[in-house]
C-alpha atoms as a PDB file:
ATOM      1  CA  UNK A   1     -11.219 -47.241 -24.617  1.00  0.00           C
ATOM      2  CA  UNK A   2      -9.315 -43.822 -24.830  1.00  0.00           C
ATOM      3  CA  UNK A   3      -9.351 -41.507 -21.991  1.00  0.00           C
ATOM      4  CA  UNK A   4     -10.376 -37.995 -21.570  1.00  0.00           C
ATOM      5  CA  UNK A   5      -7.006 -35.715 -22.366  1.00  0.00           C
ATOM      6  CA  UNK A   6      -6.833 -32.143 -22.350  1.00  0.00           C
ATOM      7  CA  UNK A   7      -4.721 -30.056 -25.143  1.00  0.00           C
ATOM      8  CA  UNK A   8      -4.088 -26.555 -24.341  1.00  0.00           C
ATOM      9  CA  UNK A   9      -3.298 -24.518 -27.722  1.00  0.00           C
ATOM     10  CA  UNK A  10      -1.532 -21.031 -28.574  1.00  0.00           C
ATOM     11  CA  UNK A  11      -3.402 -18.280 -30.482  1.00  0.00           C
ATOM     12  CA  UNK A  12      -7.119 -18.583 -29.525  1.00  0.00           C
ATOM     13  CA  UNK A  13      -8.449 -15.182 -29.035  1.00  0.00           C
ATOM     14  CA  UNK A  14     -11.817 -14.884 -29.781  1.00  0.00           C
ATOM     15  CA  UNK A  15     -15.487 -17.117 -30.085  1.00  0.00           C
ATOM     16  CA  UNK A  16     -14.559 -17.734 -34.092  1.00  0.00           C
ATOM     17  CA  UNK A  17     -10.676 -19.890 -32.839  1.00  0.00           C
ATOM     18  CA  UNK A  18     -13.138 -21.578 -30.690  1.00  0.00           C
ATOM     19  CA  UNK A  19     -15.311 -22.465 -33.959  1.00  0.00           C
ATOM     20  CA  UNK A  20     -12.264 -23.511 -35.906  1.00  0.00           C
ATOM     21  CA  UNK A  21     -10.518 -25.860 -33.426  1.00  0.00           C
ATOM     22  CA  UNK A  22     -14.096 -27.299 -32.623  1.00  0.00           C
ATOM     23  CA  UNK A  23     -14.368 -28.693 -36.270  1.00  0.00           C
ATOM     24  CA  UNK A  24     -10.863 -29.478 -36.256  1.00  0.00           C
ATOM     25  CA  UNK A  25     -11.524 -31.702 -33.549  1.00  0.00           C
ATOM     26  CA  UNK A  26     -14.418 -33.015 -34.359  1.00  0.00           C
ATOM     27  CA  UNK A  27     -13.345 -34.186 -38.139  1.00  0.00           C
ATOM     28  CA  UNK A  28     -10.805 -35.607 -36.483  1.00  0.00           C
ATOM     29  CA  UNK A  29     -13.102 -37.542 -34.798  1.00  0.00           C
ATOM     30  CA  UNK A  30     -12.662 -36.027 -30.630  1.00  0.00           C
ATOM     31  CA  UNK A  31     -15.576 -35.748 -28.832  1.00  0.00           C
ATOM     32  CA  UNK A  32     -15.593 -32.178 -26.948  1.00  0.00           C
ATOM     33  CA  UNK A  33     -16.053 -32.163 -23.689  1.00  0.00           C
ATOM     34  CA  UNK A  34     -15.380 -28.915 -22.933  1.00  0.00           C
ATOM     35  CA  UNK A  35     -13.616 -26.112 -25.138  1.00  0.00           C
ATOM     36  CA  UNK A  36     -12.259 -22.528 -24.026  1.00  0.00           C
ATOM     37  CA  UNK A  37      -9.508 -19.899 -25.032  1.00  0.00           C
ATOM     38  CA  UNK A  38      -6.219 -22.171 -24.981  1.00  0.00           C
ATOM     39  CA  UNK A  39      -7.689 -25.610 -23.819  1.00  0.00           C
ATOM     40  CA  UNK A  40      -9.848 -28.409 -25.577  1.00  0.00           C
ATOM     41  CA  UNK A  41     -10.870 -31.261 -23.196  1.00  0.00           C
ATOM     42  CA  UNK A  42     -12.152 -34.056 -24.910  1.00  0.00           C
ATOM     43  CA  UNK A  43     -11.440 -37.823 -26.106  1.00  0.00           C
ATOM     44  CA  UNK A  44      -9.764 -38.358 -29.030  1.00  0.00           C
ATOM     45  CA  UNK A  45     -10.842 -41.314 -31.514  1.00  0.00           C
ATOM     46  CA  UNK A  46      -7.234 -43.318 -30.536  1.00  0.00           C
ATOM     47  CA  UNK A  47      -5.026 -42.522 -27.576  1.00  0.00           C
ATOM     48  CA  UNK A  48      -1.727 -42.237 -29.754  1.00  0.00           C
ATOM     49  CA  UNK A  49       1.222 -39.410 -29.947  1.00  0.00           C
ATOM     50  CA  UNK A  50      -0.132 -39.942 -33.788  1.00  0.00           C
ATOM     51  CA  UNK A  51      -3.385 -38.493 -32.831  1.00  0.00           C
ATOM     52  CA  UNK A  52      -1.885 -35.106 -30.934  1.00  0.00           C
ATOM     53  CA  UNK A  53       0.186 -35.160 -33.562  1.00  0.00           C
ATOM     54  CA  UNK A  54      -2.548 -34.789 -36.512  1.00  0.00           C
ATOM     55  CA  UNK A  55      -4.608 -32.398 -34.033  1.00  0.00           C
ATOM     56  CA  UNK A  56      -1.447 -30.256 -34.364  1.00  0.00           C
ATOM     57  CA  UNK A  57      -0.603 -30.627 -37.854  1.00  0.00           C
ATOM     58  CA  UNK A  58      -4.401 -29.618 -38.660  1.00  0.00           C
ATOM     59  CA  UNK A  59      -4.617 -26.390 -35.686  1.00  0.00           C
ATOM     60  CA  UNK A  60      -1.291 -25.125 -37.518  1.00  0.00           C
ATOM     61  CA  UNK A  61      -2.705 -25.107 -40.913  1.00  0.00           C
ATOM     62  CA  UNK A  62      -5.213 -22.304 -39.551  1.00  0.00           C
ATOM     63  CA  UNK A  63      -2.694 -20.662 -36.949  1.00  0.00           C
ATOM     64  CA  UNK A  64      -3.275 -22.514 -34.021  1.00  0.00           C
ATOM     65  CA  UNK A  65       0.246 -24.238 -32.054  1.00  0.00           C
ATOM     66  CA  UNK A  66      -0.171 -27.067 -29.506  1.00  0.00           C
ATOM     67  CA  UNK A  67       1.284 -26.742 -26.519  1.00  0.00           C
ATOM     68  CA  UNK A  68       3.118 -29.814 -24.766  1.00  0.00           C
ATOM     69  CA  UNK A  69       4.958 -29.612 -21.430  1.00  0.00           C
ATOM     70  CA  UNK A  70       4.817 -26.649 -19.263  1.00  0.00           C
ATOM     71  CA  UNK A  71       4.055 -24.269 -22.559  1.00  0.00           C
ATOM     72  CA  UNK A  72       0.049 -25.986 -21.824  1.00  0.00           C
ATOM     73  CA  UNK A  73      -0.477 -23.932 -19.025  1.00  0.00           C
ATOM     74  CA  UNK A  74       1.029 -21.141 -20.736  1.00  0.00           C
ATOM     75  CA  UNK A  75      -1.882 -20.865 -23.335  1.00  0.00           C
ATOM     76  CA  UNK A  76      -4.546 -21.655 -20.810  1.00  0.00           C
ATOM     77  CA  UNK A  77      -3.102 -18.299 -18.806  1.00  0.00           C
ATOM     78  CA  UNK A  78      -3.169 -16.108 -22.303  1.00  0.00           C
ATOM     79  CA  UNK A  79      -6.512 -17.799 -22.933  1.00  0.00           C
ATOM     80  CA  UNK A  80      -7.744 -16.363 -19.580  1.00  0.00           C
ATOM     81  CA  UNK A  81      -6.107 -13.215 -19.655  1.00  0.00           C
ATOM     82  CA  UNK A  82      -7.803 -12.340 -23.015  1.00  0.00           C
ATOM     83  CA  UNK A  83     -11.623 -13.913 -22.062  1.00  0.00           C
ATOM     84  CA  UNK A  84     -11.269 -11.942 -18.552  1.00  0.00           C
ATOM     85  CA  UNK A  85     -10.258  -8.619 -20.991  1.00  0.00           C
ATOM     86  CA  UNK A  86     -12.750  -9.160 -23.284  1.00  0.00           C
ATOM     87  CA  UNK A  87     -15.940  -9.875 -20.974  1.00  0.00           C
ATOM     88  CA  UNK A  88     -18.067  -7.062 -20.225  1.00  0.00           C
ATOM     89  CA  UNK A  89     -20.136  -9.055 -17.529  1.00  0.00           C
ATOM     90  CA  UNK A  90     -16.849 -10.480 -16.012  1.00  0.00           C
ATOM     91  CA  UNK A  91     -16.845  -9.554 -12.227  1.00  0.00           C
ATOM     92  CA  UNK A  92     -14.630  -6.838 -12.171  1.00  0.00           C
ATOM     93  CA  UNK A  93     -13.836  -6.967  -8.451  1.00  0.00           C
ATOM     94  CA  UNK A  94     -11.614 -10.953  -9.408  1.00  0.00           C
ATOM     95  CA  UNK A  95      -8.181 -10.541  -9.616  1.00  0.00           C
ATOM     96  CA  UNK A  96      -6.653 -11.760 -12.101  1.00  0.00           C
ATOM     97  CA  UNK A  97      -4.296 -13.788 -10.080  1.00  0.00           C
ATOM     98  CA  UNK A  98      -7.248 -15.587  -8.575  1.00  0.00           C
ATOM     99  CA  UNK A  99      -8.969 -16.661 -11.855  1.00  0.00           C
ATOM    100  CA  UNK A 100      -5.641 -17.682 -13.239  1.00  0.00           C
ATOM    101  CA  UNK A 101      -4.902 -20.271  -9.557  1.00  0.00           C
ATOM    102  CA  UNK A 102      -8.476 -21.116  -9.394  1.00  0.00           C
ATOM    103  CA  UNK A 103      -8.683 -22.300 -12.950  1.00  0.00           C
ATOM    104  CA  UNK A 104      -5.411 -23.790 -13.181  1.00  0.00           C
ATOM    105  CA  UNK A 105      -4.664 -25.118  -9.382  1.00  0.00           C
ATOM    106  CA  UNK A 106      -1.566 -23.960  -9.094  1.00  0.00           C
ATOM    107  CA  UNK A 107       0.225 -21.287  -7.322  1.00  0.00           C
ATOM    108  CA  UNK A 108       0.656 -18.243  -8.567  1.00  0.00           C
ATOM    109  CA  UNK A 109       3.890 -17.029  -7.875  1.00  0.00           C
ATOM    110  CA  UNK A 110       4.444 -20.613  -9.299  1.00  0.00           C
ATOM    111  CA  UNK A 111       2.918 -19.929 -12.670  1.00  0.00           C
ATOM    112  CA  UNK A 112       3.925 -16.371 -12.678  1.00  0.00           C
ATOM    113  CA  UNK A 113       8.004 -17.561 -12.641  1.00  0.00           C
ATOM    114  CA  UNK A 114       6.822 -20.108 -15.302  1.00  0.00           C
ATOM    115  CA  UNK A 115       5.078 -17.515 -17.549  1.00  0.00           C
ATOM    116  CA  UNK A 116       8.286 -15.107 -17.213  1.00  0.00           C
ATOM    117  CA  UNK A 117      10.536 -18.081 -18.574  1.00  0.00           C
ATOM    118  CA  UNK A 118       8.308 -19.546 -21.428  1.00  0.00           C
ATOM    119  CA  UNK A 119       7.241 -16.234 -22.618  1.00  0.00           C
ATOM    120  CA  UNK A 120       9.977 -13.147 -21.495  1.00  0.00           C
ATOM    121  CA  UNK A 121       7.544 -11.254 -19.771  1.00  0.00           C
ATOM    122  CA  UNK A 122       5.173 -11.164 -16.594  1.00  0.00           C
ATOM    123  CA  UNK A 123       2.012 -12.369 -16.701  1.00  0.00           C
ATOM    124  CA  UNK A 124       0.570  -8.512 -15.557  1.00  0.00           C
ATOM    125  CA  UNK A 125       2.726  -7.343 -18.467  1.00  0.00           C
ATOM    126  CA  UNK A 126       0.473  -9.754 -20.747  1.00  0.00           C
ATOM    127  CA  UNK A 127      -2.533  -8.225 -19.037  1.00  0.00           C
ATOM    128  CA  UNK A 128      -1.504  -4.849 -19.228  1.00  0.00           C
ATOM    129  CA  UNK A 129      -0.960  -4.817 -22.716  1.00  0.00           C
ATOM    130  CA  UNK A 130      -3.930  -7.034 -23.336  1.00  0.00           C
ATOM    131  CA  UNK A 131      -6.485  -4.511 -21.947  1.00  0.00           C
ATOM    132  CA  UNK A 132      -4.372  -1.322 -23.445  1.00  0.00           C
ATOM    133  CA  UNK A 133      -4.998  -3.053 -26.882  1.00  0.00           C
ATOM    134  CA  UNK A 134      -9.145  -3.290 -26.079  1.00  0.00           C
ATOM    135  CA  UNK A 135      -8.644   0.170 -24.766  1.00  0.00           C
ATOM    136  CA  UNK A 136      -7.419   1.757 -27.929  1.00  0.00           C
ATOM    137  CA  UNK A 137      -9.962  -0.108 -29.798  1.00  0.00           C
ATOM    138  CA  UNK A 138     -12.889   0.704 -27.670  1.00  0.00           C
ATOM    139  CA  UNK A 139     -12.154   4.262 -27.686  1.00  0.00           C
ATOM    140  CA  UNK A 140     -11.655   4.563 -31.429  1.00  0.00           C
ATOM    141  CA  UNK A 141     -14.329   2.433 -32.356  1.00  0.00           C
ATOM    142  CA  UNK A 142     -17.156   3.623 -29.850  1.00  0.00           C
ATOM    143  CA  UNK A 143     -18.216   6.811 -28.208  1.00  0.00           C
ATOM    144  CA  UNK A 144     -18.612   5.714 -25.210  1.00  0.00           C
ATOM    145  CA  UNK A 145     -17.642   7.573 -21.898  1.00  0.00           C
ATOM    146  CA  UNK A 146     -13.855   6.803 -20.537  1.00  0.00           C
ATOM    147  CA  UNK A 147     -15.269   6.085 -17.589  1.00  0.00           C
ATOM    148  CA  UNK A 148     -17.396   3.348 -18.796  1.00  0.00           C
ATOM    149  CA  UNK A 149     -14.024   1.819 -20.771  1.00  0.00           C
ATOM    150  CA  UNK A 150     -12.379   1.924 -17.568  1.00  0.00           C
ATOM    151  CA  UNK A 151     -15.351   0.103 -15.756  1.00  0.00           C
ATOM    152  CA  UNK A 152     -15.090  -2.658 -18.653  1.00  0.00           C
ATOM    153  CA  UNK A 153     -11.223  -3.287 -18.417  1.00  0.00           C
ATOM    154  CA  UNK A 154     -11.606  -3.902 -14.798  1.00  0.00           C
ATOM    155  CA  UNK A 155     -10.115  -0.798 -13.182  1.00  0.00           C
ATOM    156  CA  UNK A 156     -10.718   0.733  -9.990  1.00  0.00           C
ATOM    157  CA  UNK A 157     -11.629   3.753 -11.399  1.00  0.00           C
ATOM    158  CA  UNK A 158     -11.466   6.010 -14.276  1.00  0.00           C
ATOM    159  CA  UNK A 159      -7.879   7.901 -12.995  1.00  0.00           C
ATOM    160  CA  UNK A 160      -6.212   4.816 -12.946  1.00  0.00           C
ATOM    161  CA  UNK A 161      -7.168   3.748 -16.220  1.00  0.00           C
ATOM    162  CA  UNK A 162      -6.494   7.362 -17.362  1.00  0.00           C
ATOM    163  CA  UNK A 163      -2.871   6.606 -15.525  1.00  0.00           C
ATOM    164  CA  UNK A 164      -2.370   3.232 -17.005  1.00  0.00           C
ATOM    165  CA  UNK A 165      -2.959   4.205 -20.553  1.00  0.00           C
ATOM    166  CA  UNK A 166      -1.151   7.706 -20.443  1.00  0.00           C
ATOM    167  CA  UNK A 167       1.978   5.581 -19.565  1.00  0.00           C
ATOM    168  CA  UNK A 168       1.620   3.064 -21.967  1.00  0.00           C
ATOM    169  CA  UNK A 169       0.634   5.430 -24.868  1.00  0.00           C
ATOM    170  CA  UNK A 170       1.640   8.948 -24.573  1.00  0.00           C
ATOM    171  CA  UNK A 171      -1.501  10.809 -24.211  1.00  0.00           C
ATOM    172  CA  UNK A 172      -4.240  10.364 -22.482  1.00  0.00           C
ATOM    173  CA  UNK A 173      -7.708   8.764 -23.560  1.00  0.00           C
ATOM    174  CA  UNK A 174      -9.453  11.536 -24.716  1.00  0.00           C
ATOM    175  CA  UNK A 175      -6.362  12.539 -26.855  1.00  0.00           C
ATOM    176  CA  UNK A 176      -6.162   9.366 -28.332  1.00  0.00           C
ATOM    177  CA  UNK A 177      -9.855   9.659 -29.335  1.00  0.00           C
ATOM    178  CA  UNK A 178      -9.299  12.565 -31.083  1.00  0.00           C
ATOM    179  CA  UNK A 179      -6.444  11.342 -32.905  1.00  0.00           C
ATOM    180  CA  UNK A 180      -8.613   8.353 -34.309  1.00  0.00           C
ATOM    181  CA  UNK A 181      -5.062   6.804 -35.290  1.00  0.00           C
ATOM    182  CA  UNK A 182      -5.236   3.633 -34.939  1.00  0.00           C
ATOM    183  CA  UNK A 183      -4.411   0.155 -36.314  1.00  0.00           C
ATOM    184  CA  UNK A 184      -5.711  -3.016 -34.835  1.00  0.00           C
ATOM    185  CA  UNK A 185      -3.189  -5.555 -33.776  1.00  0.00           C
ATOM    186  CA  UNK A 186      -3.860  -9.357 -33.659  1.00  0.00           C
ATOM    187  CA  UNK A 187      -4.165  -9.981 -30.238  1.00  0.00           C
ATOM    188  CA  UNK A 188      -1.833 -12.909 -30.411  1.00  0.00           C
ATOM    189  CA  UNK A 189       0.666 -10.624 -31.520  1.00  0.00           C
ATOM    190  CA  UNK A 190       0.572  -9.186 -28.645  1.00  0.00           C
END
């Protein structure tokens, strides 16, 4: 009998790379236990390195990269990072750095050195350019009050935001707005 493993895997962004490495999976006969941004849990049909190996062969044919070795909990972080973003009813009083420890059981200044080596970057540089991207989106793509975006990337208050995406852009959100130049980026381009 083959044991419950978990995979954690690069790229997932969004409810559809969910959909994709579910029937992945599952025609390659795992049973799911659980699925989120950057980790499947489930058991595999055969407990064999040939097994994670087709499971990877098949998630890079659509995108995907498994992670082995300390890169695993470096997609389970991204995968966090971008469902915490991207959830309007997340509580936006949770830290980040508590959701990432509580999730993974680890400690963050642990993780955080870990993230910086793997990737080249901070972990709050990943989130700060994770919500700037859903920023510039939101406020091209709705009408809806800056405040309100500010409330739904999970900052204190709308100066901050205002703050935040003045440095990281050049104007401020309203200006932006006006412009209406924008491109969307992949978000695991990012």
């Amino acid at each position: 009998m083959t044991k419950t493993q978990t995979v954690y895997i690069d790229h997932m962004v969004c409810d559809r790379c969910k959909t994709a490495v579910r029937q992945i999976a599952t025609n390659l006969g795992w049973r799911i236990q659980s699925l989120e941004l950057g980790r499947l849990t489930g058991v595999p049909p055969r407990s064999t390195e040939e097994q994670l190996d087709s499971l990877a062969e098949q998630l890079a044919t659509v995108g995907f990269r498994l992670r082995q070795g300390s890169g695993d909990v470096i997609s389970r972080i991204k995968g966090l990072i971008i469902a915490f973003v991207y959830d309007d009813l997340a509580n936006s009083s949770t830290r980040i750095s508590d959701l990432i420890t509580q999730d993974i059981g680890q400690s963050y200044p642990h993780l955080s050195r870990l993230f910086k080596r793997e990737e080249g970057r901070t972990i709050t540089e990943f989130y700060r350019i994770q919500r700037m991207e859903r920023a510039r989106r939101l406020l091209v793509t709705t009408d809806e009050q800056v405040s309100l975006i500010a409330y739904r990337l999970h900052y204190a208050t709308c100066g901050r935001f205002t703050a935040a995406f003045r440095e990281a852009t050049g104007l401020s959100p309203t200006e932006f707005r006006e412009r209406g130049e924008y491109q969307p980026k992949a978000l695991d381009s990012l």
